[in-house]
PDB file of N, CA and C in Angstrom:
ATOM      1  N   UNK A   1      68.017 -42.706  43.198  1.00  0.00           N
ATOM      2  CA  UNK A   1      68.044 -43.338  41.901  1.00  0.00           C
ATOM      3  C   UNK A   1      68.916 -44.590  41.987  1.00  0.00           C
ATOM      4  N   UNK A   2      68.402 -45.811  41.407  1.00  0.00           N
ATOM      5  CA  UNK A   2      69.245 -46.949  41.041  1.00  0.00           C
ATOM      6  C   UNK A   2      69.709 -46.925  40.240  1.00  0.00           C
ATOM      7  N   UNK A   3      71.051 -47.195  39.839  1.00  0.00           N
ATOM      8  CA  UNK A   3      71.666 -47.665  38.518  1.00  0.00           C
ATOM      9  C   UNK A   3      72.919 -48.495  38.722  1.00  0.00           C
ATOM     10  N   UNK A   4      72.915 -49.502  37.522  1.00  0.00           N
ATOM     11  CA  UNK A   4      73.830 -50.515  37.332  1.00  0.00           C
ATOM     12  C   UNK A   4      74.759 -49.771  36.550  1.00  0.00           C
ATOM     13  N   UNK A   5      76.000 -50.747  36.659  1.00  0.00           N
ATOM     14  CA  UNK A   5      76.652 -50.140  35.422  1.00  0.00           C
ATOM     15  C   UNK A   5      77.664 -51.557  35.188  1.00  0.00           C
ATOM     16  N   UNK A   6      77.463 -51.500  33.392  1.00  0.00           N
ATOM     17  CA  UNK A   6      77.891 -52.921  33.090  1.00  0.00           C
ATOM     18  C   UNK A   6      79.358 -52.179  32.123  1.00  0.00           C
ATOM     19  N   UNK A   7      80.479 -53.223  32.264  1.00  0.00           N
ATOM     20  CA  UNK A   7      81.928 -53.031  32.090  1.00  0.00           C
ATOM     21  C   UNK A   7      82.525 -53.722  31.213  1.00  0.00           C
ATOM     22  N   UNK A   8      82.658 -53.924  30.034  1.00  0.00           N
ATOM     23  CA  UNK A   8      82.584 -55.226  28.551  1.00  0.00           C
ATOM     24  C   UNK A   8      84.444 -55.014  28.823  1.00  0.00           C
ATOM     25  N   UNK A   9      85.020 -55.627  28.908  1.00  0.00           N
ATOM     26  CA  UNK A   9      86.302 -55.690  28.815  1.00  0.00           C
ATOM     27  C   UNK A   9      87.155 -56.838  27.984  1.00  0.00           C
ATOM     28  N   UNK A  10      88.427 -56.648  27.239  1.00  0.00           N
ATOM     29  CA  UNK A  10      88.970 -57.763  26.798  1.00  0.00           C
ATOM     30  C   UNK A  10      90.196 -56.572  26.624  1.00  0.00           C
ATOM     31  N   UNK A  11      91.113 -57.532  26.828  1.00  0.00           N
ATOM     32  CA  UNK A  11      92.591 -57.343  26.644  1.00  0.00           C
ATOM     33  C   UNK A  11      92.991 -55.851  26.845  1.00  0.00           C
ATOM     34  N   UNK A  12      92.425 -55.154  27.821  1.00  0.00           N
ATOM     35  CA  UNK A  12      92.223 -54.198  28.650  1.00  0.00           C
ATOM     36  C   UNK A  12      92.403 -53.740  30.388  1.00  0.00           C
ATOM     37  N   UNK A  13      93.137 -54.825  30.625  1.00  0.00           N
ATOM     38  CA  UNK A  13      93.732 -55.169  32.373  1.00  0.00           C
ATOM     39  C   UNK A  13      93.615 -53.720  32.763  1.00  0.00           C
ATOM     40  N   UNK A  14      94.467 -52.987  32.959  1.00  0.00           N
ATOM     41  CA  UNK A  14      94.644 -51.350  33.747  1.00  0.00           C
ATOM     42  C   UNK A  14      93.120 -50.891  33.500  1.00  0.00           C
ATOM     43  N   UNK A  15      92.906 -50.674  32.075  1.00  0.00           N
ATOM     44  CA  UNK A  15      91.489 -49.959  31.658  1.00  0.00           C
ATOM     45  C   UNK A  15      90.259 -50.347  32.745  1.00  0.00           C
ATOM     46  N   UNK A  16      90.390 -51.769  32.361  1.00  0.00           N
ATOM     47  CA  UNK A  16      89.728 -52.731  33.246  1.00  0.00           C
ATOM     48  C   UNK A  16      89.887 -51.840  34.915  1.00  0.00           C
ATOM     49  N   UNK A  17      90.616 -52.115  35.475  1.00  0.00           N
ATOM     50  CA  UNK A  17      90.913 -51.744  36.846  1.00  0.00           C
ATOM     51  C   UNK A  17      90.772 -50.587  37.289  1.00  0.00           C
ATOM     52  N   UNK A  18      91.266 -49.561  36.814  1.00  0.00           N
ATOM     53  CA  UNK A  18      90.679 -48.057  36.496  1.00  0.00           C
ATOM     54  C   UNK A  18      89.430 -47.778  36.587  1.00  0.00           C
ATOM     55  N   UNK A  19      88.589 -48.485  35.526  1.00  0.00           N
ATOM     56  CA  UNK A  19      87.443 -48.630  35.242  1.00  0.00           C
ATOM     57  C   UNK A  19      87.045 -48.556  36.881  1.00  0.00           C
ATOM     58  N   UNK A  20      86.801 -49.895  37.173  1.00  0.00           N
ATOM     59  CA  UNK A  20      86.294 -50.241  38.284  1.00  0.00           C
ATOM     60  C   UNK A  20      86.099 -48.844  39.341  1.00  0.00           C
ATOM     61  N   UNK A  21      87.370 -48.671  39.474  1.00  0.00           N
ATOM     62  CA  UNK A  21      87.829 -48.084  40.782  1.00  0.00           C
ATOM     63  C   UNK A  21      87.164 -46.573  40.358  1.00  0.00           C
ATOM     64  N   UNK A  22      87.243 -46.185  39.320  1.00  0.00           N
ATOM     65  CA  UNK A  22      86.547 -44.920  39.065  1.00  0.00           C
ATOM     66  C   UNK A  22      85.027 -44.810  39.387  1.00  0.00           C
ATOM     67  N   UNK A  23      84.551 -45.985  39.026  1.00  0.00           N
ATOM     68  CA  UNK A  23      82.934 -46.603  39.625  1.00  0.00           C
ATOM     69  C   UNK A  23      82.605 -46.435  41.000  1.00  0.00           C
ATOM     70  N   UNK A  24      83.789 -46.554  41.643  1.00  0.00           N
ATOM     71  CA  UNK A  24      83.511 -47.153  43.245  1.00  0.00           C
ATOM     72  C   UNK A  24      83.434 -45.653  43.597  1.00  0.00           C
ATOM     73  N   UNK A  25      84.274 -44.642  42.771  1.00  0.00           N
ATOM     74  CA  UNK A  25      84.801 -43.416  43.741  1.00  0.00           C
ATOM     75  C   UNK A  25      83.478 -42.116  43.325  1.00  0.00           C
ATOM     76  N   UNK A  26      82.403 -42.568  42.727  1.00  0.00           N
ATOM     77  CA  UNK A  26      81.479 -41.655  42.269  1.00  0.00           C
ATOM     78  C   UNK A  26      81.132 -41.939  43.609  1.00  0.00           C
ATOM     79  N   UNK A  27      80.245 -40.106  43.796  1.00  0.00           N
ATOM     80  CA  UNK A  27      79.413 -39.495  44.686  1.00  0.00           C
ATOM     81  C   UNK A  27      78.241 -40.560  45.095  1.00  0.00           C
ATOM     82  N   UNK A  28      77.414 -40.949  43.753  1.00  0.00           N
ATOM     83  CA  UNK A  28      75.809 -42.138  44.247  1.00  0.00           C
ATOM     84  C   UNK A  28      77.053 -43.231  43.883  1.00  0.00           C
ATOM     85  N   UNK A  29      76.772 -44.212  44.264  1.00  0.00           N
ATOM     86  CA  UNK A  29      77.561 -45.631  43.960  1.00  0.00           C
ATOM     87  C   UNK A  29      76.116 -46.493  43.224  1.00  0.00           C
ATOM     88  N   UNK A  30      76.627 -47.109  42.370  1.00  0.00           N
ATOM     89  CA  UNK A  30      75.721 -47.995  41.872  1.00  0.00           C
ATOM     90  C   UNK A  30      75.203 -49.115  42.387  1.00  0.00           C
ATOM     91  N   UNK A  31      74.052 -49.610  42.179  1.00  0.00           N
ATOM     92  CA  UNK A  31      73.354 -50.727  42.630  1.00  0.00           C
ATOM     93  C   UNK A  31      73.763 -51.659  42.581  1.00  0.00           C
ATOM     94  N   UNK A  32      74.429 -52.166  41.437  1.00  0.00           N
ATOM     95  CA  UNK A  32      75.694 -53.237  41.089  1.00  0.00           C
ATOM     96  C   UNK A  32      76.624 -52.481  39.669  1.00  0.00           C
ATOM     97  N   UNK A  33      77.584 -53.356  40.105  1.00  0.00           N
ATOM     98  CA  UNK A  33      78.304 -52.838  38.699  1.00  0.00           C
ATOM     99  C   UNK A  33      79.056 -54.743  37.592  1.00  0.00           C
ATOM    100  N   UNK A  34      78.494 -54.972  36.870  1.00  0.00           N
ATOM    101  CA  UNK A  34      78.626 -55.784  35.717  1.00  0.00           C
ATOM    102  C   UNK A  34      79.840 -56.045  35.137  1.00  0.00           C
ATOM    103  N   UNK A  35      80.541 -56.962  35.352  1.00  0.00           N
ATOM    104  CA  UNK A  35      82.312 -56.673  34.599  1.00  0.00           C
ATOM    105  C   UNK A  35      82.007 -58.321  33.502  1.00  0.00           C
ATOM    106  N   UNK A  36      81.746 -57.827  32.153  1.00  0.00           N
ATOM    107  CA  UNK A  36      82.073 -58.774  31.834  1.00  0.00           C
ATOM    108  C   UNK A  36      83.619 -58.929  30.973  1.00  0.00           C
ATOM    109  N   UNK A  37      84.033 -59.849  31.688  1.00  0.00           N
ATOM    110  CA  UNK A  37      85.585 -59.975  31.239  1.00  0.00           C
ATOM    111  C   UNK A  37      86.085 -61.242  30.521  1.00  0.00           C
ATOM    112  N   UNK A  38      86.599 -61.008  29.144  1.00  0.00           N
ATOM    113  CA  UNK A  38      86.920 -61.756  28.396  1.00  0.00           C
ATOM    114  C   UNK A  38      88.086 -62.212  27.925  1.00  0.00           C
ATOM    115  N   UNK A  39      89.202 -61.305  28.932  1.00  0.00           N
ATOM    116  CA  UNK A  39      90.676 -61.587  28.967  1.00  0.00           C
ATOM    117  C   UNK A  39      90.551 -63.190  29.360  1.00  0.00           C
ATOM    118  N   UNK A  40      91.716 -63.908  28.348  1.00  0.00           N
ATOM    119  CA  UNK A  40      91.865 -65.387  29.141  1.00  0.00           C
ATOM    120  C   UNK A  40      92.399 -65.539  30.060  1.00  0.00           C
ATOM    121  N   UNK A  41      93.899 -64.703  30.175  1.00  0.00           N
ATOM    122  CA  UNK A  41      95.136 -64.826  31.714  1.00  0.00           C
ATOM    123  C   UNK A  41      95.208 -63.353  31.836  1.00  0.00           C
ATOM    124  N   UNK A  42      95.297 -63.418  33.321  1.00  0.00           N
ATOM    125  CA  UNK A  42      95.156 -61.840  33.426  1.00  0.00           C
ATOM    126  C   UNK A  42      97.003 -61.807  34.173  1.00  0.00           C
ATOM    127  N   UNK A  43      98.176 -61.191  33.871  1.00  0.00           N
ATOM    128  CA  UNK A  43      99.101 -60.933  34.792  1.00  0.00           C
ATOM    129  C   UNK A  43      98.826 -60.981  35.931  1.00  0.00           C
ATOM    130  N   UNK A  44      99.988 -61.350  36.863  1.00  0.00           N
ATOM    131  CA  UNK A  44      99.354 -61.581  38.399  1.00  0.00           C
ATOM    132  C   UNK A  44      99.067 -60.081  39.494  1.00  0.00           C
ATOM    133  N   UNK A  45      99.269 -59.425  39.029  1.00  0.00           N
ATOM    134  CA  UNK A  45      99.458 -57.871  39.769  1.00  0.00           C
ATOM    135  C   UNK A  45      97.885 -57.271  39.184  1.00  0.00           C
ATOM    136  N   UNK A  46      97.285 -57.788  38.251  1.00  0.00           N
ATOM    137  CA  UNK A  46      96.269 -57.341  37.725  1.00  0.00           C
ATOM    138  C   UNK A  46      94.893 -58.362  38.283  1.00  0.00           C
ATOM    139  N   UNK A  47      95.280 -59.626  38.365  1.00  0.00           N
ATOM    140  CA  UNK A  47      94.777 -60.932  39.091  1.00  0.00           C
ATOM    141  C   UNK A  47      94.332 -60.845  40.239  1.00  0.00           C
ATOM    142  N   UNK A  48      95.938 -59.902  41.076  1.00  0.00           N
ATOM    143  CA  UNK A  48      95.333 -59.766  42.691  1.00  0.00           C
ATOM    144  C   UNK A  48      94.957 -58.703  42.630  1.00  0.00           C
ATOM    145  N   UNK A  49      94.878 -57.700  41.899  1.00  0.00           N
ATOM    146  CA  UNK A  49      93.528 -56.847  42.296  1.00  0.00           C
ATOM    147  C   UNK A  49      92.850 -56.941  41.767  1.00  0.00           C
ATOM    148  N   UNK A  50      91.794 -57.648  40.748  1.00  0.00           N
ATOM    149  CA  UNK A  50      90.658 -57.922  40.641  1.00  0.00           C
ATOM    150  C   UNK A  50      90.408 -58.558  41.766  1.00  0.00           C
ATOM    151  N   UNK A  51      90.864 -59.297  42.037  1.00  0.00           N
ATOM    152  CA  UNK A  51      90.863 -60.762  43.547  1.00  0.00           C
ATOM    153  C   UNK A  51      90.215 -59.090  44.354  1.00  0.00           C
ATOM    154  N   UNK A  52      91.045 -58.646  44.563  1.00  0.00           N
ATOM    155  CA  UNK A  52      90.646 -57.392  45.635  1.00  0.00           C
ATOM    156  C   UNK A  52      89.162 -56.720  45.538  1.00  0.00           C
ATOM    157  N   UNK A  53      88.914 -56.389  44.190  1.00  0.00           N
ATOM    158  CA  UNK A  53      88.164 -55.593  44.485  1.00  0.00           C
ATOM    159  C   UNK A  53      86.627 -56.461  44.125  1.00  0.00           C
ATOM    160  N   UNK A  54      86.761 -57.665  43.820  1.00  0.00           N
ATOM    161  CA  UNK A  54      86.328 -58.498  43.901  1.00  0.00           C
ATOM    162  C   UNK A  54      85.285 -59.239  45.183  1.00  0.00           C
ATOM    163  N   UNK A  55      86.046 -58.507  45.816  1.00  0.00           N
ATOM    164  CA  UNK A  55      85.334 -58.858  47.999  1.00  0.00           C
ATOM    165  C   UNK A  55      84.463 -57.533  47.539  1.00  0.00           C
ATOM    166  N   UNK A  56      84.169 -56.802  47.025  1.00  0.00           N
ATOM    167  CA  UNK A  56      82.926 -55.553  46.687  1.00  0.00           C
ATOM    168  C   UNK A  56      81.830 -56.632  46.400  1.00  0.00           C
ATOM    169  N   UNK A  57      80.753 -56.252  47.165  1.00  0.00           N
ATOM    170  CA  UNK A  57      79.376 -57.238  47.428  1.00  0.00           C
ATOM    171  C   UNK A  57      78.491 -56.760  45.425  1.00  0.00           C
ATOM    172  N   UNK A  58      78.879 -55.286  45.266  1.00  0.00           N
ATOM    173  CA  UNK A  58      78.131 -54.796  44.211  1.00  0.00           C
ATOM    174  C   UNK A  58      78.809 -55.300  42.853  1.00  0.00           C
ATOM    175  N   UNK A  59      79.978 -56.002  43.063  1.00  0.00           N
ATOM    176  CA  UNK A  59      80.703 -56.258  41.634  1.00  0.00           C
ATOM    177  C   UNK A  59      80.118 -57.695  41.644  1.00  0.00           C
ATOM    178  N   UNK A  60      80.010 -58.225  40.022  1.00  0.00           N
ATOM    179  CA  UNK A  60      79.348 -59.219  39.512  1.00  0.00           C
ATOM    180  C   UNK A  60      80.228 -59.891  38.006  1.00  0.00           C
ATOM    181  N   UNK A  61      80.870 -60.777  38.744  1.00  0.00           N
ATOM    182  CA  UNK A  61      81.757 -61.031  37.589  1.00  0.00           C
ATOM    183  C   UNK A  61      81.353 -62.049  36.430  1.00  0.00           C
ATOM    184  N   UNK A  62      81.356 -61.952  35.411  1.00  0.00           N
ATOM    185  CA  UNK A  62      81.117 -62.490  34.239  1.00  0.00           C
ATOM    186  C   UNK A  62      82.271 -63.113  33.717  1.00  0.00           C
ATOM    187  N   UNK A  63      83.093 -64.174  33.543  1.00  0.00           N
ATOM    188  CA  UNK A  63      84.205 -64.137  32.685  1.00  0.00           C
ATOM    189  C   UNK A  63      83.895 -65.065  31.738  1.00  0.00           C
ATOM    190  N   UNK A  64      84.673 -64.796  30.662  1.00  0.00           N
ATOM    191  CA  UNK A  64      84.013 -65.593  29.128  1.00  0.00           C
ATOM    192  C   UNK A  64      85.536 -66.395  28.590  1.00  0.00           C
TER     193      UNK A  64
END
């Protein structure tokens, strides 16, 4: 089975990151996973790991 999974975020950094990482750690992994992110500045500890998990070929970043 394919499935995407899309991630609506704003002013939600940890949630945000959590999020993600809970995605990655399922049994099927998704086809892509959708982050659209609407935070304007993200703290820098939250920055470099998006940056991180970001090198994931299946994440697709949206920022608004």
């Amino acid at each position: 089975m394919k499935i995407s999974v899309a991630i609506p975020s704003y002013q939600r950094e940890q949630v945000l990151l959590d999020t993600i990482e809970q995605v990655l750690a399922l049994d099927t992994l998704p086809l892509e996973i959708l982050v659209v992110d609407q935070t304007p500045i993200h703290g820098q500890n939250v920055e470099e790991g998006l940056q991180a998990l970001a090198a994931e070929e299946r994440i697709h970043w949206l920022r608004l």
